[in-house]
Protein backbone atom coordinates (compact mmCIF):
# COMPACT_ATOMS: atom_id res chain seq x y z
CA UNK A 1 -14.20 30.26 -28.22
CA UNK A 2 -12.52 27.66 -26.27
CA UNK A 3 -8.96 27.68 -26.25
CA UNK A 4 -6.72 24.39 -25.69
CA UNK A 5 -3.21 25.64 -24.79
CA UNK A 6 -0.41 22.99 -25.83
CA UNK A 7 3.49 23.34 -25.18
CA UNK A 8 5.67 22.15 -28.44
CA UNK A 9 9.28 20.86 -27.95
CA UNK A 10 10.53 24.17 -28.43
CA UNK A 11 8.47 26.11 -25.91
CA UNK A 12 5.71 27.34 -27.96
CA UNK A 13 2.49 28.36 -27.76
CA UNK A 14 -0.29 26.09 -29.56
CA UNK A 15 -3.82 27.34 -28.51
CA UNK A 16 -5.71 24.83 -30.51
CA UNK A 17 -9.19 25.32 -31.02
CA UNK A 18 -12.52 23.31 -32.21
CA UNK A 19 -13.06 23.47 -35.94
CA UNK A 20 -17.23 23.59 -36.81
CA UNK A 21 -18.09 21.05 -38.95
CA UNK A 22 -16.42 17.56 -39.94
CA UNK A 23 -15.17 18.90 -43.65
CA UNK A 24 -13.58 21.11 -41.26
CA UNK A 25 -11.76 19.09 -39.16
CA UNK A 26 -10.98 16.56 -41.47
CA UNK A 27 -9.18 19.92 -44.00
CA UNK A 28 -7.44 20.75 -40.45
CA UNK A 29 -5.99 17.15 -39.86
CA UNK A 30 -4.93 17.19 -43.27
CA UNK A 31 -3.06 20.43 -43.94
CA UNK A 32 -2.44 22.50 -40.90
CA UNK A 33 0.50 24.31 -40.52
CA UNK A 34 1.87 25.27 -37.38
CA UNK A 35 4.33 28.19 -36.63
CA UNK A 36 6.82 28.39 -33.50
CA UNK A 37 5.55 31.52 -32.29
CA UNK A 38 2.32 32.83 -31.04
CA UNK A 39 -0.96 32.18 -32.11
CA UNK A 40 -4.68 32.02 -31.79
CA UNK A 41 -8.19 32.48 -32.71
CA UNK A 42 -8.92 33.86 -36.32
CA UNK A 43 -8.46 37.58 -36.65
CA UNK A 44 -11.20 39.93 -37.03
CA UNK A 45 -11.44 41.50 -40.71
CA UNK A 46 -11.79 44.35 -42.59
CA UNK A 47 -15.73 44.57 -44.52
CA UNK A 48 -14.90 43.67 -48.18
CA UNK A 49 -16.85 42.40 -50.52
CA UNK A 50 -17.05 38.38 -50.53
CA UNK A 51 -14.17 37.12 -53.11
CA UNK A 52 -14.62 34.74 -55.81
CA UNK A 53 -13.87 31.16 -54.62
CA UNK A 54 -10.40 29.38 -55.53
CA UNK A 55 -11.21 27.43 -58.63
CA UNK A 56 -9.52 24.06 -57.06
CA UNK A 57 -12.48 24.61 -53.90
CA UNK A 58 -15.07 25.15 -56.22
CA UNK A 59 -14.65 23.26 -58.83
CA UNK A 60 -16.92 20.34 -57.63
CA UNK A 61 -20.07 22.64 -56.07
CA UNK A 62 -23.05 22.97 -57.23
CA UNK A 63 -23.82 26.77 -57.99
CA UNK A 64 -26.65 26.37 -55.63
CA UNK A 65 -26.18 24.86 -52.34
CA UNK A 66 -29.40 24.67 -51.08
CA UNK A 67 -33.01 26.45 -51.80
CA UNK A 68 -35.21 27.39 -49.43
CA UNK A 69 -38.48 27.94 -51.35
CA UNK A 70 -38.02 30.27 -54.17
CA UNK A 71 -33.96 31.51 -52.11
CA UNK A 72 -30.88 30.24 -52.57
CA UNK A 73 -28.18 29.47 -50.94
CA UNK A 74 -25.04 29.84 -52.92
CA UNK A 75 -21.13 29.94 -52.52
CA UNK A 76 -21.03 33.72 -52.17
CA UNK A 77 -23.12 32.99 -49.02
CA UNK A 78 -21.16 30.47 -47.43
CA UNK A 79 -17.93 33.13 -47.99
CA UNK A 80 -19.62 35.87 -46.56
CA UNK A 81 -19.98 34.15 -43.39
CA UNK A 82 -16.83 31.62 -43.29
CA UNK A 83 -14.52 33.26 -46.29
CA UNK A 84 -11.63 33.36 -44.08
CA UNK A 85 -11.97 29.64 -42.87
CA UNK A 86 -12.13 29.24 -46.13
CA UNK A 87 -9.07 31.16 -47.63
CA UNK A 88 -6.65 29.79 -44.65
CA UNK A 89 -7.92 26.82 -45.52
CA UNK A 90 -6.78 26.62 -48.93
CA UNK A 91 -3.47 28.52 -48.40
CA UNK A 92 -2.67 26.07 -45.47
CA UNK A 93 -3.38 22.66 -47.73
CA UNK A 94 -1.43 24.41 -51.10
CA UNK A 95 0.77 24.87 -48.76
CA UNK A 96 1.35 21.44 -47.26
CA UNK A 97 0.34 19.74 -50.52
CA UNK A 98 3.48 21.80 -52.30
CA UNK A 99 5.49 20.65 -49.47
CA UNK A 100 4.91 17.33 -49.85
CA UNK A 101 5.63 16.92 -53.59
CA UNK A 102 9.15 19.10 -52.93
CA UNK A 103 10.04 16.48 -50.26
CA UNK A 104 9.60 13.82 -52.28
CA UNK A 105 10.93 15.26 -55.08
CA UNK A 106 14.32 15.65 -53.47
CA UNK A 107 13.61 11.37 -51.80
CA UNK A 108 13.37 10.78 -55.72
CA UNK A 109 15.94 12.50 -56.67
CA UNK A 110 18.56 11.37 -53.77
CA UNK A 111 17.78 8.08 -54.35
CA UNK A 112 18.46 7.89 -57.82
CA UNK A 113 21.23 9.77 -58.18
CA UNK A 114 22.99 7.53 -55.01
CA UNK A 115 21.65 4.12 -57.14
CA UNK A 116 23.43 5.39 -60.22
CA UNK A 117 26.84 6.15 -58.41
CA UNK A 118 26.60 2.80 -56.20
CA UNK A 119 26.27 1.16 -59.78
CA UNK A 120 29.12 2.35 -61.13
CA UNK A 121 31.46 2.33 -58.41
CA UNK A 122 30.10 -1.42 -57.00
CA UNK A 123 29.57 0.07 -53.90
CA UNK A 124 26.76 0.03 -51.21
CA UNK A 125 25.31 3.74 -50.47
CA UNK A 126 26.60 3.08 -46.90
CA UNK A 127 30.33 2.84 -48.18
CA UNK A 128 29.63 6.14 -50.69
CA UNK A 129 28.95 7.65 -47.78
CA UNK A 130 31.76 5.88 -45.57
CA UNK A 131 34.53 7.21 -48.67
CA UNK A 132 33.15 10.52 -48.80
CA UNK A 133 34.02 11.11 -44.90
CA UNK A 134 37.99 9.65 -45.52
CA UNK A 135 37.10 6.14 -44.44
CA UNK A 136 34.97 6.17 -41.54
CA UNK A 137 32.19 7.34 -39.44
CA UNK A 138 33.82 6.18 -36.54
CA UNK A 139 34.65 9.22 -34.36
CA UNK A 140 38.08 9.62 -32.33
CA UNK A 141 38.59 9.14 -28.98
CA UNK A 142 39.95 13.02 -28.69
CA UNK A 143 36.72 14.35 -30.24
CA UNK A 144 35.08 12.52 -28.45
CA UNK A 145 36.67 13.94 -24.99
CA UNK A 146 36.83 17.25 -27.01
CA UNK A 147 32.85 17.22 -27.40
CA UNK A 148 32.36 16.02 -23.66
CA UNK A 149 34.72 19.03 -22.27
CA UNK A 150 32.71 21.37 -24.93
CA UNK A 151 29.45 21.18 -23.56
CA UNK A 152 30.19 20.44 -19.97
CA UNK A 153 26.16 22.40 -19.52
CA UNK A 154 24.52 19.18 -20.92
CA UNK A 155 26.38 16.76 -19.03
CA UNK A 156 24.71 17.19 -15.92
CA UNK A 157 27.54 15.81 -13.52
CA UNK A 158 27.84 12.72 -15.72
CA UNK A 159 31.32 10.93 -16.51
CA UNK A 160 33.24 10.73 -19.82
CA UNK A 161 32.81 6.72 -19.51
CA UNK A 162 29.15 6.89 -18.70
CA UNK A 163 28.31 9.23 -21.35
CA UNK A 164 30.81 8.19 -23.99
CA UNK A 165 28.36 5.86 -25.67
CA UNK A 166 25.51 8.61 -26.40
CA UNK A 167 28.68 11.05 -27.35
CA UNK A 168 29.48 8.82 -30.64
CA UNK A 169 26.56 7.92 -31.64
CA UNK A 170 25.87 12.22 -31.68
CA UNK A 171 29.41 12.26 -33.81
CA UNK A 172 28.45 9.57 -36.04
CA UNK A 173 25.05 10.80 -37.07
CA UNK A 174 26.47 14.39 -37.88
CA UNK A 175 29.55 13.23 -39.97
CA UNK A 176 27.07 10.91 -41.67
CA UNK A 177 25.05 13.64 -42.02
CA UNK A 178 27.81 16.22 -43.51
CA UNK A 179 29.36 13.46 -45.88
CA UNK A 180 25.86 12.40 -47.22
CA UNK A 181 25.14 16.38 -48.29
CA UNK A 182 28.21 16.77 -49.29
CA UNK A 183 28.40 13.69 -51.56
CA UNK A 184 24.82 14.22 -52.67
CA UNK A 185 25.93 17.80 -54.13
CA UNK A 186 28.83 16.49 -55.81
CA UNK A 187 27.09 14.04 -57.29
CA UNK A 188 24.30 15.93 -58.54
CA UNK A 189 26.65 18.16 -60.18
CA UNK A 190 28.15 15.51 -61.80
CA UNK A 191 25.09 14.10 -63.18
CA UNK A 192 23.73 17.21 -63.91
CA UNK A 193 20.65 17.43 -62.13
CA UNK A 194 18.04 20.34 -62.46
CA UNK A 195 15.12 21.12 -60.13
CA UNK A 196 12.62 22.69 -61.94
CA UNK A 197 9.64 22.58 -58.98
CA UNK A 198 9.93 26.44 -57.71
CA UNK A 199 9.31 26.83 -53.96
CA UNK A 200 6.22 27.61 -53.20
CA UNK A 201 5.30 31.69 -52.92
CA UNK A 202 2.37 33.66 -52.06
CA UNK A 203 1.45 37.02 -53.41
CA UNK A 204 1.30 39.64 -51.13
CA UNK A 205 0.27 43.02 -51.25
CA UNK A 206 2.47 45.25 -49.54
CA UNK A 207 1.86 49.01 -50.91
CA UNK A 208 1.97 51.46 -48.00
CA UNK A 209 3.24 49.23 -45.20
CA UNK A 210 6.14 50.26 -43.96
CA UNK A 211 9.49 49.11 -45.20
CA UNK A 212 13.52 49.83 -45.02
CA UNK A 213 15.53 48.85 -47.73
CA UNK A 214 15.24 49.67 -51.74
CA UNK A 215 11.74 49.06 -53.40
CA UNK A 216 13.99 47.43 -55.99
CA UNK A 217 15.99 45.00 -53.55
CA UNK A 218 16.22 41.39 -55.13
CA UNK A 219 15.07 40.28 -51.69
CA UNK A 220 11.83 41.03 -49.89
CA UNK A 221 11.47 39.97 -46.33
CA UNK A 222 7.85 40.09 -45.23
CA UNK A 223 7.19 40.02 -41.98
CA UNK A 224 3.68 39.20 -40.23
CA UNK A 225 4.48 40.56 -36.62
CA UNK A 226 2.64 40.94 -33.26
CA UNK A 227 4.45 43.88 -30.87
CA UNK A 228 3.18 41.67 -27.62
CA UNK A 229 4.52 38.58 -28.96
CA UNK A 230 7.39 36.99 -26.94
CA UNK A 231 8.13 35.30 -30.31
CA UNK A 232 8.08 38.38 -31.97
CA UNK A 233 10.15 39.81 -28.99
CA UNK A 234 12.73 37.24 -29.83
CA UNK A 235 12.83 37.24 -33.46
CA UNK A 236 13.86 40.91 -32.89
CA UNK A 237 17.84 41.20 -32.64
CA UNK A 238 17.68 38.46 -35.62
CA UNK A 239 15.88 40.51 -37.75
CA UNK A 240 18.34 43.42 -36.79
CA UNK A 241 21.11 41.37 -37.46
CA UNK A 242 20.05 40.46 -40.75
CA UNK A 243 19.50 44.16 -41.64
CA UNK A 244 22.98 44.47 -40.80
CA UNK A 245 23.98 41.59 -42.79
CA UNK A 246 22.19 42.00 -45.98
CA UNK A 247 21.96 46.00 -46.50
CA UNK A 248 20.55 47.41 -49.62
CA UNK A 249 20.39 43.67 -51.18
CA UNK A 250 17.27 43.28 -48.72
CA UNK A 251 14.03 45.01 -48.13
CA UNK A 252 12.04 44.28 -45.30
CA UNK A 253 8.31 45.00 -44.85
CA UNK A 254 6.11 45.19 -41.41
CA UNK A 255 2.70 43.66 -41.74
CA UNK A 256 0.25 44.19 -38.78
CA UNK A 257 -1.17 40.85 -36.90
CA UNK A 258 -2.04 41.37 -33.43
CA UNK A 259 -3.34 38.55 -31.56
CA UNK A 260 -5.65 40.28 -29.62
CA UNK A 261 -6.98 36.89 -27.61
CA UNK A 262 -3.53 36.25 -25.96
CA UNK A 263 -2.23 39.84 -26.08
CA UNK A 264 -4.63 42.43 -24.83
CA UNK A 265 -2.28 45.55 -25.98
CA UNK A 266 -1.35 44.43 -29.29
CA UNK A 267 -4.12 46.13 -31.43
CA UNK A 268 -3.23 49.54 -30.17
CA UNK A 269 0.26 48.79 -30.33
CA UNK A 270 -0.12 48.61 -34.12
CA UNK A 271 -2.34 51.25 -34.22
CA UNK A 272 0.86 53.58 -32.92
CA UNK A 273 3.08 52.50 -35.18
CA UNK A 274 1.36 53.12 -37.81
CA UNK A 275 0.66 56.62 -36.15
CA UNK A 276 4.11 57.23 -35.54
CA UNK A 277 4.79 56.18 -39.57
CA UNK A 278 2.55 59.41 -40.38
CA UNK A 279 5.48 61.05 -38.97
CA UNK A 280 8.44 58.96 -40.40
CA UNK A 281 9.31 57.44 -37.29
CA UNK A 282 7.72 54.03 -37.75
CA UNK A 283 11.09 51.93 -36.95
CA UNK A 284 11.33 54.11 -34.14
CA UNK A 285 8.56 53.58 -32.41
CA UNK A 286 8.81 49.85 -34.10
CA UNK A 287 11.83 49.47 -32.21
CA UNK A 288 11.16 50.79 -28.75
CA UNK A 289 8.13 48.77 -28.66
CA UNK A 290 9.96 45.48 -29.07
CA UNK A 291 12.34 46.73 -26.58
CA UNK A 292 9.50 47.10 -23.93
CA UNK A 293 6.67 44.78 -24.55
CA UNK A 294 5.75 45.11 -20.78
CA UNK A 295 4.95 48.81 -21.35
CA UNK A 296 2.29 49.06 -24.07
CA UNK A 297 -0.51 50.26 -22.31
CA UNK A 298 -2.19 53.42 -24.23
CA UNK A 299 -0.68 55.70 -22.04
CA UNK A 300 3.15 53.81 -22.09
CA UNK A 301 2.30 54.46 -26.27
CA UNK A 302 1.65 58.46 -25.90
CA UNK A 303 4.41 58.23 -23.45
CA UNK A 304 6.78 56.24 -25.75
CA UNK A 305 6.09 58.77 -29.02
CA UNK A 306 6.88 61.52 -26.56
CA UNK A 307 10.14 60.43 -25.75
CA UNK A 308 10.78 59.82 -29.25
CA UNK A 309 10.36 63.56 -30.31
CA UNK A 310 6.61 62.40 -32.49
CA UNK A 311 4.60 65.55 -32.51
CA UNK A 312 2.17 64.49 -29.52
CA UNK A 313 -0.97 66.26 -30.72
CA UNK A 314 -0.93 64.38 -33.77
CA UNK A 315 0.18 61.11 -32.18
CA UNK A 316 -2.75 61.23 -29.68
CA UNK A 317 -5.39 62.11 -32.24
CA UNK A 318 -4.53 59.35 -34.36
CA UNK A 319 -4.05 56.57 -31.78
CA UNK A 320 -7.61 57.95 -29.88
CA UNK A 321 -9.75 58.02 -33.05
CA UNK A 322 -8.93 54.72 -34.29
CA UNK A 323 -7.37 56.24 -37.61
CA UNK A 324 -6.02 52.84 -38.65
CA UNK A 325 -8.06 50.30 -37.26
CA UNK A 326 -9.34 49.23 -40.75
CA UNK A 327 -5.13 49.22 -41.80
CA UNK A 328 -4.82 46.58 -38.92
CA UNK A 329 -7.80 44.83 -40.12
CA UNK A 330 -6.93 44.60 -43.47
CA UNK A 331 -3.45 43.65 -42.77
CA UNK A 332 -5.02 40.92 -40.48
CA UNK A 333 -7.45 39.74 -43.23
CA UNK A 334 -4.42 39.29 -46.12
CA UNK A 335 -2.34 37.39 -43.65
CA UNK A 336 -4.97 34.95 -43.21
CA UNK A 337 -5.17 34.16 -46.77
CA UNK A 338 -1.57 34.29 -47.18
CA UNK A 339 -2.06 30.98 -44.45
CA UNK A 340 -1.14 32.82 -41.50
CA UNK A 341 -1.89 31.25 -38.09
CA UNK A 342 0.53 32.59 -35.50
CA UNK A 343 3.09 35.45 -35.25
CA UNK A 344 6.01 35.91 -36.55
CA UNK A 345 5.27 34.52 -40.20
CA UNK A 346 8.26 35.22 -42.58
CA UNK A 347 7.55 35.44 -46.25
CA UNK A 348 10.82 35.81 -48.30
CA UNK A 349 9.95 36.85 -51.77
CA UNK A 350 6.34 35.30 -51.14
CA UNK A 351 7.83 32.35 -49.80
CA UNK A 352 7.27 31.33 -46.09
CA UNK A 353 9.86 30.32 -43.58
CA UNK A 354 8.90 27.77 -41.43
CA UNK A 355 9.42 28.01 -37.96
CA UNK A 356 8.29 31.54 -36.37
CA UNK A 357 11.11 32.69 -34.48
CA UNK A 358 13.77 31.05 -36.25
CA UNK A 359 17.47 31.86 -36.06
CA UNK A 360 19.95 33.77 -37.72
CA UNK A 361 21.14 30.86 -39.94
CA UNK A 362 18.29 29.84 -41.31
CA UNK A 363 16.92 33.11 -42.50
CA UNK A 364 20.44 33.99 -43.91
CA UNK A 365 20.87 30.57 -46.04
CA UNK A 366 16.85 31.21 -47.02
CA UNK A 367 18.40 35.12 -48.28
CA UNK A 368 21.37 33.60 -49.75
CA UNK A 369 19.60 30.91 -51.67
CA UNK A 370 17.11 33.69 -53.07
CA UNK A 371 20.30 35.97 -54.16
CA UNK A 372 21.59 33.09 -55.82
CA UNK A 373 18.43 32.99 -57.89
CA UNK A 374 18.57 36.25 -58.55
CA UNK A 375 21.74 36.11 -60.14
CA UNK A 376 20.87 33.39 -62.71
């Protein structure tokens, strides 16, 4: 398979790769997601029987493709040789297609609610905004100097004077951004506006995968992880510091997807957690792993559990005989349908968080909004 490695404006890893077939290609240009973290080729999966095809893809097939002589081809053929094209497929264009009705949902609903106000008051939406700030988007001269002193890093030896200009148009933008949300919540409150479009969530199966936090929390993380992932690496402390954060009002779940075509180790390295979980001491090993990606080599594994007090017998016969090489798989395989496509993939009560490794913040106001929910 021919990888094509791209760099995004965040430093990520992109392998893209060629898509067989021009329904193919044209699905991908359509609908694909893409993660800030690691990714690559399709994971292998689990045998299963092939799965019923999503009414919305079948609905305009024929229920035979082709014949060949007296044999058929049918739809049950296709998915037992492309079923997981298929499934991330679908999940990727729900995905985007839900995404782009909630965006324009909120465009709708902005601009109406803005029209209404600028009615009443005889106002432009420029001067709502303008009022809402105090009077003006104009930023002092002392924050102006305050900003420049504040990130003396990004200045790169440049003056006050030459880089005043660029300095309040940055000011500007983020007080016109501030007063715009903060006027648009006001206002719909005041015009009592109700969302009813839910975000979008998939259902995931997570029985036996390992988890910390009450089975009955009102809010499930679900994470899709990769123990040779820098991403992963980095999303790390942040998902500690949520834990930290959130206690018993959050459970979070570890789901297995090793990239295996960028990181050689990863398989195994899910293999021994899940080892070390036979013995209770799956965030254990979960977290000395992520501590050390450098050192998960079999023998750094069986070296790791060691240190960790894991009964090494046991340890070594699971990792050497493969016990959960079908778990991975299967893991693997539900990810994929869930529209999985790089590592780590957040899924907060079924719903996804953009972004891979993304920071504190946003997972907490993602948590906070679901509590909120919760609540009602």
């Amino acid at each position: 398979m021919t990888i094509l490695m791209t760099i995004t404006s965040t430093g990520t890893e992109h392998p893209r790769r060629p898509v067989r077939g021009a329904l193919a290609l044209g699905m991908l240009s359509l609908c694909c997601c893409v993660l800030s973290g690691c990714a690559g080729d399709k994971p292998a999966r689990a045998e299963a029987p092939p799965a019923s095809p999503p009414a919305s893809a079948a609905a305009d097939l024929p229920a035979v493709l082709a014949t060949i002589g007296d044999e058929q081809v049918t739809m049950n053929d296709v998915r037992s040789r492309a079923g997981d094209d298929l499934d991330q497929m679908e999940a990727r264009y729900l995905r985007a297609r839900h995404k782009l009705i909630e965006s324009t949902v909120d465009d709708l609903v902005r601009e109406r609610v803005l029209q209404a106000e600028a009615r009443k008051q005889g106002k432009t939406e420029e001067q709502l905004v303008e009022a809402e700030t105090g009077g003006s988007l104009e930023p002092s001269d002392s924050a102006i100097t305050a900003w420049y002193h504040e990130n003396q890093s990004r200045m790169r030896g440049r003056s006050l004077e030459q880089i005043r200009p660029q300095i309040a148009d940055l000011l500007r933008t983020e007080s016109r951004k501030e007063a715009s949300e903060k006027l648009q919540q006001r206002l719909n409150q005041e015009q009592k506006v109700t969302i009813n479009l839910q975000p979008y969530r998939v259902e995931l199966n997570n029985d036996g995968a390992p988890s910390r936090g009450p089975a009955a929390a009102a809010v499930t993380l679900v994470e899709f992880s990769d123990f040779q992932c820098p991403f992963c690496g980095r999303f790390f402390p942040t998902l500690k510091q949520v834990e930290r954060s959130y206690g018993d009002k959050l459970r979070i779940v570890y789901r297995q997807y090793p990239l295996t075509n960028l990181h050689p180790n990863a398989f195994k390295a899910a293999e021994a957690s899940l080892c070390a979980n036979d013995q209770d001491r799956f965030w254990e090993m979960h977290d000395a792993m992520f501590q050390d990606q450098g050192r998960l080599a079999v023998k750094d594994l069986k070296a790791t559990a060691a240190r960790l007090g894991l009964d090494q017998k046991k340890f070594n016969a699971c990792l050497d005989t493969g016990r959960y090489t079908e778990r991975v798989q299967a893991d693997m395989a539900e990810g994929g349908k869930a529209g999985v496509t790089g590592t780590p993939a957040l899924f907060l009560n079924g719903a996804p968080i953009d972004g891979g490794a993304v920071p504190y913040e946003s997972v907490a106001q993602a948590i906070d909004k679901e509590l909120a929910a919760a609540k009602r």
